[in-house]
C-alpha atoms as a PDB file:
ATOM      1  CA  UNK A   1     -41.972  38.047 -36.194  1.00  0.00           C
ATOM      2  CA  UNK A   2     -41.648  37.734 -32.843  1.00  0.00           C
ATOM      3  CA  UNK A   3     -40.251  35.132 -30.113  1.00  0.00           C
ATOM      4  CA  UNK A   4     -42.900  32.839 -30.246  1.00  0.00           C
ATOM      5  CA  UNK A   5     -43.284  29.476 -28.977  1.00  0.00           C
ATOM      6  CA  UNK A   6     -43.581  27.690 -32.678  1.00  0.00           C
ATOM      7  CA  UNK A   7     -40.763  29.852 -33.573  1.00  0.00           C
ATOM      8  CA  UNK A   8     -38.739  29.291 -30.455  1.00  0.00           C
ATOM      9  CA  UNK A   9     -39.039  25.470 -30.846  1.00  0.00           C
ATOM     10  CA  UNK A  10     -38.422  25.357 -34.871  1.00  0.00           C
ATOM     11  CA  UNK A  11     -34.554  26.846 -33.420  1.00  0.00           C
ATOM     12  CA  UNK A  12     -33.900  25.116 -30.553  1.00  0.00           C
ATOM     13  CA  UNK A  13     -34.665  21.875 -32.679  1.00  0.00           C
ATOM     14  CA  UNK A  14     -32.047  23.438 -35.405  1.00  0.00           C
ATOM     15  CA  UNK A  15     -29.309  24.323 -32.662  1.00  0.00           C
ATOM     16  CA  UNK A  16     -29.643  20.812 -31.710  1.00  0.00           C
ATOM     17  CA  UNK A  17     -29.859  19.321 -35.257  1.00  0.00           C
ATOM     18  CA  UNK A  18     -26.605  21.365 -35.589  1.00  0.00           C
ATOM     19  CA  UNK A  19     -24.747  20.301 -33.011  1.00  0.00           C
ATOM     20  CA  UNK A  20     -25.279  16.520 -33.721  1.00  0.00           C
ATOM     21  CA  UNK A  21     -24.376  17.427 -37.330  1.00  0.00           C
ATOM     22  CA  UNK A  22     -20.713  18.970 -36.197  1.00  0.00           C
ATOM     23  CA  UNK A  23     -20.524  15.729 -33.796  1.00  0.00           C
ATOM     24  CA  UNK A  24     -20.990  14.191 -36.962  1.00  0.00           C
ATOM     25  CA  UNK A  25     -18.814  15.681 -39.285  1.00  0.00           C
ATOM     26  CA  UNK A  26     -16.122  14.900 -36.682  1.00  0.00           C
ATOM     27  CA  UNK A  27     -16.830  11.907 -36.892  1.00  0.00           C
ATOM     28  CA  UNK A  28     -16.420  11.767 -41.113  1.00  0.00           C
ATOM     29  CA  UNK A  29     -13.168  13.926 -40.712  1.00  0.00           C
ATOM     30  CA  UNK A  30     -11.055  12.306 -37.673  1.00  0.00           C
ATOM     31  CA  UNK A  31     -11.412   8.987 -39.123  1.00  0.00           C
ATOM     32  CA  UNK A  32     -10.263  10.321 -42.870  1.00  0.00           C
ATOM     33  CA  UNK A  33      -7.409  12.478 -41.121  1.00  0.00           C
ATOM     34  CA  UNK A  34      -5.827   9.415 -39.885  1.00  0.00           C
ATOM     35  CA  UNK A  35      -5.420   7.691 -42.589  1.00  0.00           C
ATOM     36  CA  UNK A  36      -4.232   9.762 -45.050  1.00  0.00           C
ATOM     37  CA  UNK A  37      -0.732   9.875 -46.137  1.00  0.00           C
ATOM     38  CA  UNK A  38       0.233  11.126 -49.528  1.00  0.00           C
ATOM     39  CA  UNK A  39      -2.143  14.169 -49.600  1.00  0.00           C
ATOM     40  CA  UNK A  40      -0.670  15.839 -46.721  1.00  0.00           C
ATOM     41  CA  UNK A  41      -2.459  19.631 -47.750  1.00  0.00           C
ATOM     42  CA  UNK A  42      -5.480  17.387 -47.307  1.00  0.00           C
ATOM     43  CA  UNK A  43      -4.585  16.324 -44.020  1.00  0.00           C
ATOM     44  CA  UNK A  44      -3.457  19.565 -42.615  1.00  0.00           C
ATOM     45  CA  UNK A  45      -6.868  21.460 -44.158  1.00  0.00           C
ATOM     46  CA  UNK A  46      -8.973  18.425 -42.202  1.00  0.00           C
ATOM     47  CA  UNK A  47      -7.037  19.036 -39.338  1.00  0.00           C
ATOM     48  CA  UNK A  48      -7.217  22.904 -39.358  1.00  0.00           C
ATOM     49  CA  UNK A  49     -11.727  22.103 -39.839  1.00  0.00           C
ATOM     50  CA  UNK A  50     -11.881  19.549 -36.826  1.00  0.00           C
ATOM     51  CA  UNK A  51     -10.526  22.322 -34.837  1.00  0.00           C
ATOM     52  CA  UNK A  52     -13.004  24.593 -36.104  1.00  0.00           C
ATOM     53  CA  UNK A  53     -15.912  22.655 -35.846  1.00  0.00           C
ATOM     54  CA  UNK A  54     -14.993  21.602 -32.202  1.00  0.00           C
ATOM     55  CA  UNK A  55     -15.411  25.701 -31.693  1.00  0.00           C
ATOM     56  CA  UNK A  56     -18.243  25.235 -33.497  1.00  0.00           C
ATOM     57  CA  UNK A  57     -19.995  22.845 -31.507  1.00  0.00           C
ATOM     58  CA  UNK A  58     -18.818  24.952 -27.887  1.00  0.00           C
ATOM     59  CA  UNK A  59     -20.791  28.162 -30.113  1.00  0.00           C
ATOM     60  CA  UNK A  60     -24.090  26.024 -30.391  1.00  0.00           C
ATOM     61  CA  UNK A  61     -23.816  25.070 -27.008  1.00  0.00           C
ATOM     62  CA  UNK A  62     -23.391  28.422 -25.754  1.00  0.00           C
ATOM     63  CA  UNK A  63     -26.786  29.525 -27.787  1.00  0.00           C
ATOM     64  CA  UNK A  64     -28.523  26.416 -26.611  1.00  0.00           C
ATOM     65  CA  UNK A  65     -27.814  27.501 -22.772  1.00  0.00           C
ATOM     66  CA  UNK A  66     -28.478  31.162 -23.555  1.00  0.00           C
ATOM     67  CA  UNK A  67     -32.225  29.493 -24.210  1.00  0.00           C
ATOM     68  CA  UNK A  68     -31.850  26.923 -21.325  1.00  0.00           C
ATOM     69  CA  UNK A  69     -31.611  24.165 -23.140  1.00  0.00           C
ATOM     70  CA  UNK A  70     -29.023  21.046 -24.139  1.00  0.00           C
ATOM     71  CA  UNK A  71     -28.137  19.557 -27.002  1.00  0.00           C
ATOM     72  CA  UNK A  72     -29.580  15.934 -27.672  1.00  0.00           C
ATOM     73  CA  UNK A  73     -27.131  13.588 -26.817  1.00  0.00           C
ATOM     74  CA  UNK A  74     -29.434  10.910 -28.388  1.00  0.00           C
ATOM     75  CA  UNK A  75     -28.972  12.898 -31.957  1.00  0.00           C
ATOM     76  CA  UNK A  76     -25.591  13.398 -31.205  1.00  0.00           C
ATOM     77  CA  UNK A  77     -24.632   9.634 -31.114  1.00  0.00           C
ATOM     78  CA  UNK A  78     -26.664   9.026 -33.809  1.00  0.00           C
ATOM     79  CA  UNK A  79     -25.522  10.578 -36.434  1.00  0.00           C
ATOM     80  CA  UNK A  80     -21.809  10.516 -34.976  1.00  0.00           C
ATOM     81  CA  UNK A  81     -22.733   6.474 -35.304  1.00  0.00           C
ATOM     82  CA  UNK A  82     -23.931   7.207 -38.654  1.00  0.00           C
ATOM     83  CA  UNK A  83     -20.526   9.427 -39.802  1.00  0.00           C
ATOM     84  CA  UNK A  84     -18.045   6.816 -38.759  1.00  0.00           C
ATOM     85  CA  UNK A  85     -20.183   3.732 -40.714  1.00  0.00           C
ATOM     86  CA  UNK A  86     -19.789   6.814 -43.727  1.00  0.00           C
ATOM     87  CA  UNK A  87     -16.045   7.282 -43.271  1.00  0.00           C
ATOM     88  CA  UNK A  88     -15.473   3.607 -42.562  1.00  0.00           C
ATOM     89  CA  UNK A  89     -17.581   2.763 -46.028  1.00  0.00           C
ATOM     90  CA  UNK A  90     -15.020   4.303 -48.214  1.00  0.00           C
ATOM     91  CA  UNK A  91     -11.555   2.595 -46.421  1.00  0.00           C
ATOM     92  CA  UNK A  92     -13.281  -0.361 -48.950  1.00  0.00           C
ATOM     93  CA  UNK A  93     -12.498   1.734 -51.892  1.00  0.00           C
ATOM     94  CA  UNK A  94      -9.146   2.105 -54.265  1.00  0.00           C
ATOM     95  CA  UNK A  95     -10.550   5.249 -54.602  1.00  0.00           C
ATOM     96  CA  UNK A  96     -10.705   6.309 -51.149  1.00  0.00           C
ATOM     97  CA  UNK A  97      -9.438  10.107 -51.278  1.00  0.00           C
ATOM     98  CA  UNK A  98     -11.831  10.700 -54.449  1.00  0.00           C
ATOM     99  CA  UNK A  99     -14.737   9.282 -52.210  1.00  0.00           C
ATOM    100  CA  UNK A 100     -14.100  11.549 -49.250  1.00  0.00           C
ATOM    101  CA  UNK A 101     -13.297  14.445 -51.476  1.00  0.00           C
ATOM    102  CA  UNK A 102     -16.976  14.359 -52.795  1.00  0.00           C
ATOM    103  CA  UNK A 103     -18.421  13.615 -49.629  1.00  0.00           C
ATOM    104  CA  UNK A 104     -16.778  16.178 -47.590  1.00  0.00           C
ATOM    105  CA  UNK A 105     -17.714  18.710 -50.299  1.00  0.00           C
ATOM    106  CA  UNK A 106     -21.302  17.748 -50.176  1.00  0.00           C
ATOM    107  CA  UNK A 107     -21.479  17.530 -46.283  1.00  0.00           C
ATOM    108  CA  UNK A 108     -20.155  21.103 -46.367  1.00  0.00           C
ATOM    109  CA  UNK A 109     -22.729  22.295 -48.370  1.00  0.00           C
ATOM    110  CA  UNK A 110     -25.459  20.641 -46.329  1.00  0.00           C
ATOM    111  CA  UNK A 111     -24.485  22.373 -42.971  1.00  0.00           C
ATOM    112  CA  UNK A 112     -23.849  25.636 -45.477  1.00  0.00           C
ATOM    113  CA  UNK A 113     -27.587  25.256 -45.967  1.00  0.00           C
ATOM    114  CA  UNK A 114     -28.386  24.209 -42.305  1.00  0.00           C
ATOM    115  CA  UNK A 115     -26.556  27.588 -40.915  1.00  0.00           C
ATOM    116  CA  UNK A 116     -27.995  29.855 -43.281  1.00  0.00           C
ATOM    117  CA  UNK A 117     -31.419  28.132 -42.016  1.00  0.00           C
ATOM    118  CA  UNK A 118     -31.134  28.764 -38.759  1.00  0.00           C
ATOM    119  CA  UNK A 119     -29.539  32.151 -39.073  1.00  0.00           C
ATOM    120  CA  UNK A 120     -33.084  32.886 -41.138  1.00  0.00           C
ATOM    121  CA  UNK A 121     -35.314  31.479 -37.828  1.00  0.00           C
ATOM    122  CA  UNK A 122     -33.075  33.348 -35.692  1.00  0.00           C
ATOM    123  CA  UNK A 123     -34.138  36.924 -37.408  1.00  0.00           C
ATOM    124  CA  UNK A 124     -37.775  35.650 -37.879  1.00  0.00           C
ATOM    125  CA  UNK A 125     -37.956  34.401 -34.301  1.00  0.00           C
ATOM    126  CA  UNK A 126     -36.076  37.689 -32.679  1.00  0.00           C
ATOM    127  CA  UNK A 127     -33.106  35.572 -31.222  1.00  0.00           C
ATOM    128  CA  UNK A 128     -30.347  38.549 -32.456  1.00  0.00           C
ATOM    129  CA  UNK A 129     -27.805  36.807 -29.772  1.00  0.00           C
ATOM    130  CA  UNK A 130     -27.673  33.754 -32.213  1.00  0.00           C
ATOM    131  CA  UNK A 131     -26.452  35.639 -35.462  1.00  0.00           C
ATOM    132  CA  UNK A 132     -22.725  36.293 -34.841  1.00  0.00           C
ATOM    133  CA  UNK A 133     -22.125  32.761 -34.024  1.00  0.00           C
ATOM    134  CA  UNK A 134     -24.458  31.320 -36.738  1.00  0.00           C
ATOM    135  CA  UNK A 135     -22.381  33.614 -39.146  1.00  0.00           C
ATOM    136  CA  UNK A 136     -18.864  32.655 -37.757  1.00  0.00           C
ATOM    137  CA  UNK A 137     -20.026  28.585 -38.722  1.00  0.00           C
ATOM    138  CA  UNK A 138     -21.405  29.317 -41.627  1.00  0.00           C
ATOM    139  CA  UNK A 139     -18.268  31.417 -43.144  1.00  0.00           C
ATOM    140  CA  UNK A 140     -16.648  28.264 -41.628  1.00  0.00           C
ATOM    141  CA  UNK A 141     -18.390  25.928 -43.596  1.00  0.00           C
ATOM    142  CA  UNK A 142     -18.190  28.178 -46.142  1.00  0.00           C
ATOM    143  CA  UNK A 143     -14.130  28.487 -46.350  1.00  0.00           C
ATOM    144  CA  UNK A 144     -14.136  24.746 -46.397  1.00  0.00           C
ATOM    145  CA  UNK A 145     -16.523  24.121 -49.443  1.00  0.00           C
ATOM    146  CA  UNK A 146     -14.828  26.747 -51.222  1.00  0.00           C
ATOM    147  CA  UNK A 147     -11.149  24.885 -50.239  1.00  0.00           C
ATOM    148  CA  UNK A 148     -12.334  21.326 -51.294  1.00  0.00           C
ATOM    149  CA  UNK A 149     -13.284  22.720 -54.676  1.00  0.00           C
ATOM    150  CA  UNK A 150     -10.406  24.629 -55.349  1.00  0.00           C
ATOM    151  CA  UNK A 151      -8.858  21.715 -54.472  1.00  0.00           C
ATOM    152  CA  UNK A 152     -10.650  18.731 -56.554  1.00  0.00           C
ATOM    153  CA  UNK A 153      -8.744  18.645 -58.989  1.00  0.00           C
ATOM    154  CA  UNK A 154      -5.474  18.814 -57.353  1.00  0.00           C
ATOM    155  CA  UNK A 155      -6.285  15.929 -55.329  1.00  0.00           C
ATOM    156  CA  UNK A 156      -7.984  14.078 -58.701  1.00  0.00           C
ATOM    157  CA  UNK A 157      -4.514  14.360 -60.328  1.00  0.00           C
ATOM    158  CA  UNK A 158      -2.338  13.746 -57.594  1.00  0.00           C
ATOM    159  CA  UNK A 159      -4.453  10.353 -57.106  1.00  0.00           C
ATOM    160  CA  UNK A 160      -4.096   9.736 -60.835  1.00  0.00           C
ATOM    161  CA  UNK A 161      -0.464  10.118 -60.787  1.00  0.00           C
ATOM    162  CA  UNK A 162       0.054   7.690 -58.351  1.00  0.00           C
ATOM    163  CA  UNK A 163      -1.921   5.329 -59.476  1.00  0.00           C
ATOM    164  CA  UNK A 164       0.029   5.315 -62.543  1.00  0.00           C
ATOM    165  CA  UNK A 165       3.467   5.182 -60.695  1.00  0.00           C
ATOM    166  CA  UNK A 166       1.898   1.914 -58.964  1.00  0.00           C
ATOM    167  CA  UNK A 167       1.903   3.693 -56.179  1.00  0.00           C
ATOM    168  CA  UNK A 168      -0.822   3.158 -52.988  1.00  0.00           C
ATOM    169  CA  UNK A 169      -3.184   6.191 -53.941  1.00  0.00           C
ATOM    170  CA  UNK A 170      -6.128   5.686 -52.270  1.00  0.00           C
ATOM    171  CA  UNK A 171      -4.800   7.517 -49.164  1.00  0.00           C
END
């Protein structure tokens, strides 16, 4: 398929889509990050993806002006609005590192799914400039899903063994 119009549009709308997801995620992950204190291989591995996904976000940018266009700052505060209400939701639980753990994992896998959408439009639609920095976030996002579940049940335990020292676990 070629570069056509319908085509053209369907990407630009999942660049953008993209880019207000990693504004999102950011704003799941810096929260999280700054609260955490006795899971410090889960603080450095947060730390190590918000770098990451701020190179990320400069990649979509750079495809969205190769097509002259912007991202949506409208999306972009949206769901960034929408990740920090998410993040701030579980500071309410005892469980807070479980909570995060499972919604980090699944918030990697949807932007797994987004990239490996948008890499498909970009073949369909003929935009070949796209797929090295579609792959790079997707073996990003990748890495990470693949880290938080090797890493479940180390953090599971951990939290359990605290808890049963009396110690503060959630975090």
């Amino acid at each position: 398929m070629a570069d056509t119009s319908a085509t053209r549009e369907i990407f630009v709308t999942g660049l953008k889509n993209a880019h207000a997801m990693e504004n999102q995620a950011l704003s799941i992950m810096k929260p999280q990050v700054s609260r955490i204190e006795n899971y410090p291989e889960v603080a450095r591995r947060l730390e190590e993806h918000i770098r990451e996904t701020e190179g990320q976000i400069a990649r979509l940018e750079e495809l969205l002006q190769q097509l002259d266009e912007s991202h949506s700052s409208m999306k972009d505060m949206a769901l960034s609005f929408t990740g920090a209400m998410a993040a701030m939701g579980h500071t309410m639980a005892g469980d807070e590192i479980l909570k995060n753990s499972f919604a980090n994992f699944a918030f990697e896998n949807f932007e797994i799914a987004a990239y490996k959408s948008l890499l498909t439009v970009a073949e369909l639609g003929g935009f070949p400039f796209a797929t090295s920095a579609l792959q790079t976030n997707l073996q990003e996002e990748q890495n990470m899903a693949r880290w938080l579940d090797d890493n479940l049940r180390t953090v599971t335990m951990r939290f359990a063994n605290l808890r049963e020292a009396g110690e503060s676990a959630k975090v």
